[in-house]
Protein backbone atom coordinates (compact mmCIF):
# COMPACT_ATOMS: atom_id res chain seq x y z
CA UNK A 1 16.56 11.54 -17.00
CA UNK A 2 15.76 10.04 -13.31
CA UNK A 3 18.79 11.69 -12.05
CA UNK A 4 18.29 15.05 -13.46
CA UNK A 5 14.69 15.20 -12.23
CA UNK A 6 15.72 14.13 -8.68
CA UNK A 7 18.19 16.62 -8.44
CA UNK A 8 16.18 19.65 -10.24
CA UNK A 9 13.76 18.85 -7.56
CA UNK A 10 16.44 19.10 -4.70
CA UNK A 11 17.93 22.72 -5.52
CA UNK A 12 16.60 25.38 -2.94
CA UNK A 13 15.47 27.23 -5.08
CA UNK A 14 13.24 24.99 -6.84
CA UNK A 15 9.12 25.35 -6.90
CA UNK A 16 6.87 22.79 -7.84
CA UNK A 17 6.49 22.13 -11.40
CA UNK A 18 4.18 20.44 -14.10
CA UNK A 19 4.94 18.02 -16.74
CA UNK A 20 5.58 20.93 -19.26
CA UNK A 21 7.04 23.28 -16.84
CA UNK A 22 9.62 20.21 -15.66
CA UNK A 23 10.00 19.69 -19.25
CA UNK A 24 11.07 23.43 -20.48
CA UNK A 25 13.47 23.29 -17.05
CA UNK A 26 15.43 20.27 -17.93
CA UNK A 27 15.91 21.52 -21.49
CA UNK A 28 13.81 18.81 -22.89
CA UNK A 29 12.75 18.56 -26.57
CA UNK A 30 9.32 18.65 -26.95
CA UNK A 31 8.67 14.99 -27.72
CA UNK A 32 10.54 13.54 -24.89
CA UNK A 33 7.36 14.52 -22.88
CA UNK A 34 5.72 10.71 -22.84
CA UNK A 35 9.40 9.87 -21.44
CA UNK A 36 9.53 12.09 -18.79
CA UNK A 37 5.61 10.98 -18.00
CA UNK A 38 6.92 7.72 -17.37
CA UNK A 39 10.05 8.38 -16.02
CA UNK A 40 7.52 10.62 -12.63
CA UNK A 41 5.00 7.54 -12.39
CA UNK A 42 8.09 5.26 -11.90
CA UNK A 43 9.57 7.60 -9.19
CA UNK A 44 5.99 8.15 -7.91
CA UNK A 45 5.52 4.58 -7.58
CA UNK A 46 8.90 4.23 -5.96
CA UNK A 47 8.06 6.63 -3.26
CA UNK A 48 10.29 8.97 -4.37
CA UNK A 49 8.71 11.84 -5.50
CA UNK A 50 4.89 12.94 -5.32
CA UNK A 51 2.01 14.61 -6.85
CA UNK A 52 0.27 17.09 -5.37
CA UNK A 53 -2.41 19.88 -6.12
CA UNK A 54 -1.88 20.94 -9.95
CA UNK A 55 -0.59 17.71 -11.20
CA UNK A 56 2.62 19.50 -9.38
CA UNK A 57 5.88 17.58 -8.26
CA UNK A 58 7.68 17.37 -5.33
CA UNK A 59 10.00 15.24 -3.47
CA UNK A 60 8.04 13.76 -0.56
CA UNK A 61 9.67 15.31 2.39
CA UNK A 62 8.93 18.48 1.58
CA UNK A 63 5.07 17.55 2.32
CA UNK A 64 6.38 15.62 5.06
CA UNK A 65 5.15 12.44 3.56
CA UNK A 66 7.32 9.28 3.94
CA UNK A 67 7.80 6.29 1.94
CA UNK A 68 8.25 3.03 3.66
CA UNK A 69 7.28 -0.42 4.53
CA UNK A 70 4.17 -1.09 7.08
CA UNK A 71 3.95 -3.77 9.24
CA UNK A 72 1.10 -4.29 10.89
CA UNK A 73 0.18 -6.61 14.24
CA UNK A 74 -2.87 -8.88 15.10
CA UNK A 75 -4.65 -5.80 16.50
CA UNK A 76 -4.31 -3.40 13.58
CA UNK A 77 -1.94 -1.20 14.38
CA UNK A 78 1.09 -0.59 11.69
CA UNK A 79 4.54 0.93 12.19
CA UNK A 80 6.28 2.06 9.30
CA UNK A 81 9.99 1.05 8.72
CA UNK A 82 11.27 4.66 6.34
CA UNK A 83 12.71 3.80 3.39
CA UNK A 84 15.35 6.57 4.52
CA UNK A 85 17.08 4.93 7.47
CA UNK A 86 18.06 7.81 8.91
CA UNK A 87 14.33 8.19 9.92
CA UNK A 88 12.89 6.78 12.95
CA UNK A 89 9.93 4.43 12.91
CA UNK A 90 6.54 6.19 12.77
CA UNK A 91 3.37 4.20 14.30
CA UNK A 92 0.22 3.90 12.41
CA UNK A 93 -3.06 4.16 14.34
CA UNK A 94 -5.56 1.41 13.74
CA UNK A 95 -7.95 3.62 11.61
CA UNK A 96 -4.93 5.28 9.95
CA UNK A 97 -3.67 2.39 7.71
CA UNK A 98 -6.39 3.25 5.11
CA UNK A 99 -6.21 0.06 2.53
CA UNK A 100 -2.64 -1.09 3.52
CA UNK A 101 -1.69 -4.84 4.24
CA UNK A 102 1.11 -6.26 5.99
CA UNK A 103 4.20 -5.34 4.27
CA UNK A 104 3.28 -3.08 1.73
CA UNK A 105 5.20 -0.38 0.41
CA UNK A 106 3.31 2.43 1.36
CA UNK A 107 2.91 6.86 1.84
CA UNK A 108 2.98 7.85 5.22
CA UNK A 109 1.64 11.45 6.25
CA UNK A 110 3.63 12.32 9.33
CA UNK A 111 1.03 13.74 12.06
CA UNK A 112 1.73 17.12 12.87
CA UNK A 113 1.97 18.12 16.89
CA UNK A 114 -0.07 21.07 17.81
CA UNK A 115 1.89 23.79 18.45
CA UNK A 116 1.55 23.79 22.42
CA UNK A 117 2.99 20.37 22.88
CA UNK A 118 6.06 20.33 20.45
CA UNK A 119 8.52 20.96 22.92
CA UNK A 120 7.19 18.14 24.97
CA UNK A 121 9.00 14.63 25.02
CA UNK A 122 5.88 12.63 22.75
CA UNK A 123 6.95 8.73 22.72
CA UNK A 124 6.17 8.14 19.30
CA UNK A 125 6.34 9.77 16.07
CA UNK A 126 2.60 8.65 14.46
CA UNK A 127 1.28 9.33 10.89
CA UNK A 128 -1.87 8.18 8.60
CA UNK A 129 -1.23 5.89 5.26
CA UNK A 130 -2.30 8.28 2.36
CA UNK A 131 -1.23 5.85 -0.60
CA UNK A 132 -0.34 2.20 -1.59
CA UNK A 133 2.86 2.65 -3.67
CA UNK A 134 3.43 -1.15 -3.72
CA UNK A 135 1.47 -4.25 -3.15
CA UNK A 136 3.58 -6.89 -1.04
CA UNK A 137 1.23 -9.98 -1.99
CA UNK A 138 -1.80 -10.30 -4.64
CA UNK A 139 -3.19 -13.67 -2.89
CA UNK A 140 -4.09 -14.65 0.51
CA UNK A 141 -4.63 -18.23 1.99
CA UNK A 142 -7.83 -18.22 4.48
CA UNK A 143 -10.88 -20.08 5.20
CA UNK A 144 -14.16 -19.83 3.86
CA UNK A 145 -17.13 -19.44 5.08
CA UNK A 146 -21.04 -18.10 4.45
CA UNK A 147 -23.76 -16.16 5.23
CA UNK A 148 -27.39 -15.91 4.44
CA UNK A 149 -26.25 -13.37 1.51
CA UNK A 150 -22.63 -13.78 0.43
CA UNK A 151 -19.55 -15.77 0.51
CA UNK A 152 -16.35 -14.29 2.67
CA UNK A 153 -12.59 -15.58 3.29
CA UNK A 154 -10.95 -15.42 6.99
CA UNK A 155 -6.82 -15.15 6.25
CA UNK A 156 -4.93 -17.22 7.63
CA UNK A 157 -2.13 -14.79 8.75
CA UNK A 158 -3.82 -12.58 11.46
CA UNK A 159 -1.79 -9.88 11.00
CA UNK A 160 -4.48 -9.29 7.95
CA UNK A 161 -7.52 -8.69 10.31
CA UNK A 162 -10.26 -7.62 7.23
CA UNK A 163 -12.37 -10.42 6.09
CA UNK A 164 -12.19 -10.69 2.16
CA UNK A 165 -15.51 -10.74 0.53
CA UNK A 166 -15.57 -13.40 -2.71
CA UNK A 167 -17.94 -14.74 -5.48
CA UNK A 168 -18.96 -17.95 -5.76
CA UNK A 169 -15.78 -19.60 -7.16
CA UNK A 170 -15.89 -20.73 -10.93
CA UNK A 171 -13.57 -23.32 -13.16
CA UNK A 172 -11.70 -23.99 -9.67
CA UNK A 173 -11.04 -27.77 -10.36
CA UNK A 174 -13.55 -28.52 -7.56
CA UNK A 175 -16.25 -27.74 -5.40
CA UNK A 176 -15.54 -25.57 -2.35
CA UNK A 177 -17.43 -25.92 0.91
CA UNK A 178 -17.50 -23.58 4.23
CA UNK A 179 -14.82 -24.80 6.49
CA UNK A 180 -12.43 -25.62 2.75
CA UNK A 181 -8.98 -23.58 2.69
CA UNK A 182 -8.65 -21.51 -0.19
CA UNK A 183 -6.65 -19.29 -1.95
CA UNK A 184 -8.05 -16.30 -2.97
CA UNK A 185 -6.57 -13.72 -6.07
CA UNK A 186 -7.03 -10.14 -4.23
CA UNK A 187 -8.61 -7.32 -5.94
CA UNK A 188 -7.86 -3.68 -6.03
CA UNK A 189 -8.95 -2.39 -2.51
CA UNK A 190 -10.10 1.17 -2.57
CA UNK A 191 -12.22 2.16 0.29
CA UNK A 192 -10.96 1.32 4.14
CA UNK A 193 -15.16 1.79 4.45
CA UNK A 194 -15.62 -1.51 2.30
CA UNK A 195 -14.08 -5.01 3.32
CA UNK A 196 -11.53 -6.07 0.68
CA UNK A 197 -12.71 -8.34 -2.30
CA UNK A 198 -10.97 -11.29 -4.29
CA UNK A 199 -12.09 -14.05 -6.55
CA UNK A 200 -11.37 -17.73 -5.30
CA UNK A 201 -8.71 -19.47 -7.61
CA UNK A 202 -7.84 -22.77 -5.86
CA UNK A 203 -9.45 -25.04 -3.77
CA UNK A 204 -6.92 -26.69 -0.96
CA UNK A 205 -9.68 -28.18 0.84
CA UNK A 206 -10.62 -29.05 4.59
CA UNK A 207 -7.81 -28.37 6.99
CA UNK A 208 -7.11 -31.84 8.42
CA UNK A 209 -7.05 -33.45 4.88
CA UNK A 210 -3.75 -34.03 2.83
CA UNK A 211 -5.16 -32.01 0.26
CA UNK A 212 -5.61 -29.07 2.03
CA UNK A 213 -2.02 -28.57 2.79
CA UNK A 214 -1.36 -25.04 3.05
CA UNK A 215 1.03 -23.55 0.04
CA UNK A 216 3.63 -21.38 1.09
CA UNK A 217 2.75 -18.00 -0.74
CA UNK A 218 4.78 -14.58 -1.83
CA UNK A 219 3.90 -12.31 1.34
């Protein structure tokens, strides 16, 4: 069913459809609607085909959206590597990654030139992040430390420049001070208005003891 939706949505002639409209055009039965449900969310996860007004479908270029990987520097800024590699790399503004982190598969609106200045050479192609499709890690490794009102984790790799905000760990094995390296289990982040949040799930300890030995983690 993946391949006929992908190339239903690549005639000309086609307009975007509904679950029930894209069901009637493929010559579904009736009950194979929960299939087809899940068959979009997988491609929408993927990147490869999107959602817009109407609970409408549509493959992603024709919104001029781009799926792709982000990587972002130690001062914020991202570039996304297409998925397509026939498309160039598009830069990400600072306060246009929205809730990415390094790596993540994301949605890239491409930024639109005004129309006085698209005949002019422009050295890069930019866009905003619109949606996480994929999460590259779910834990960080930082360093934790306090204020008056709340506990918060510095990461480690500085390529993740948002401070993660954390409870007072719980069932950890042992007690964690300010200054102790932890790992931290990431929660959904939502808002780019609102520092990430995590829960604390091991304690590594000080930096310069054996304990504390940073673990090599996924991402």
């Amino acid at each position: 069913m993946e391949e006929q939706i992908l190339k239903l949505l690549r005639r000309k002639d086609y307009v975007p459809l509904n679950v029930p409209e894209l069901l009637r055009q493929l010559r579904q039965a009736p009950n194979r609607q929960q299939e087809l449900q899940r068959v979009l969310r997988a491609l929408e996860q993927s990147g490869r085909v999107v959602r817009i007004k109407g609970n409408r479908y549509i493959e992603p270029r024709e919104a001029d959206l781009i799926p792709g990987k982000i990587r972002i520097n130690r001062a914020g800024k991202g570039f996304l590597q297409p998925d397509d590699p026939a498309l160039k790399e598009i830069a990400i503004l600072e306060n246009a990654t929205g809730t990415a982190f390094h790596e993540d598969h994301v949605l890239v609106r491409r930024d639109i030139r005004p129309r006085g200045l698209r005949h002019l050479e422009i050295e890069e192609n930019t866009g905003t992040v619109i949606r996480i499709l994929e999460r590259k890690r779910a834990q960080i490794v930082g360093t934790l430390q306090r204020t008056d009102r709340f506990l918060y984790v510095i990461p480690d790799d500085p390529r993740m420049p948002h401070d993660v905000y954390v409870p007072e760990p719980r069932d950890v094995g042992r007690p964690a001070h300010v200054g102790d390296k932890v790992v931290v289990e990431l929660r959904e982040w939502e808002s780019r208005h609102t520092n990430p949040e995590g829960e604390i799930i091991e304690v590594l300890g000080a930096p310069d003891h054996p304990a504390g030995e940073i673990p090599c983690r996924r991402g």
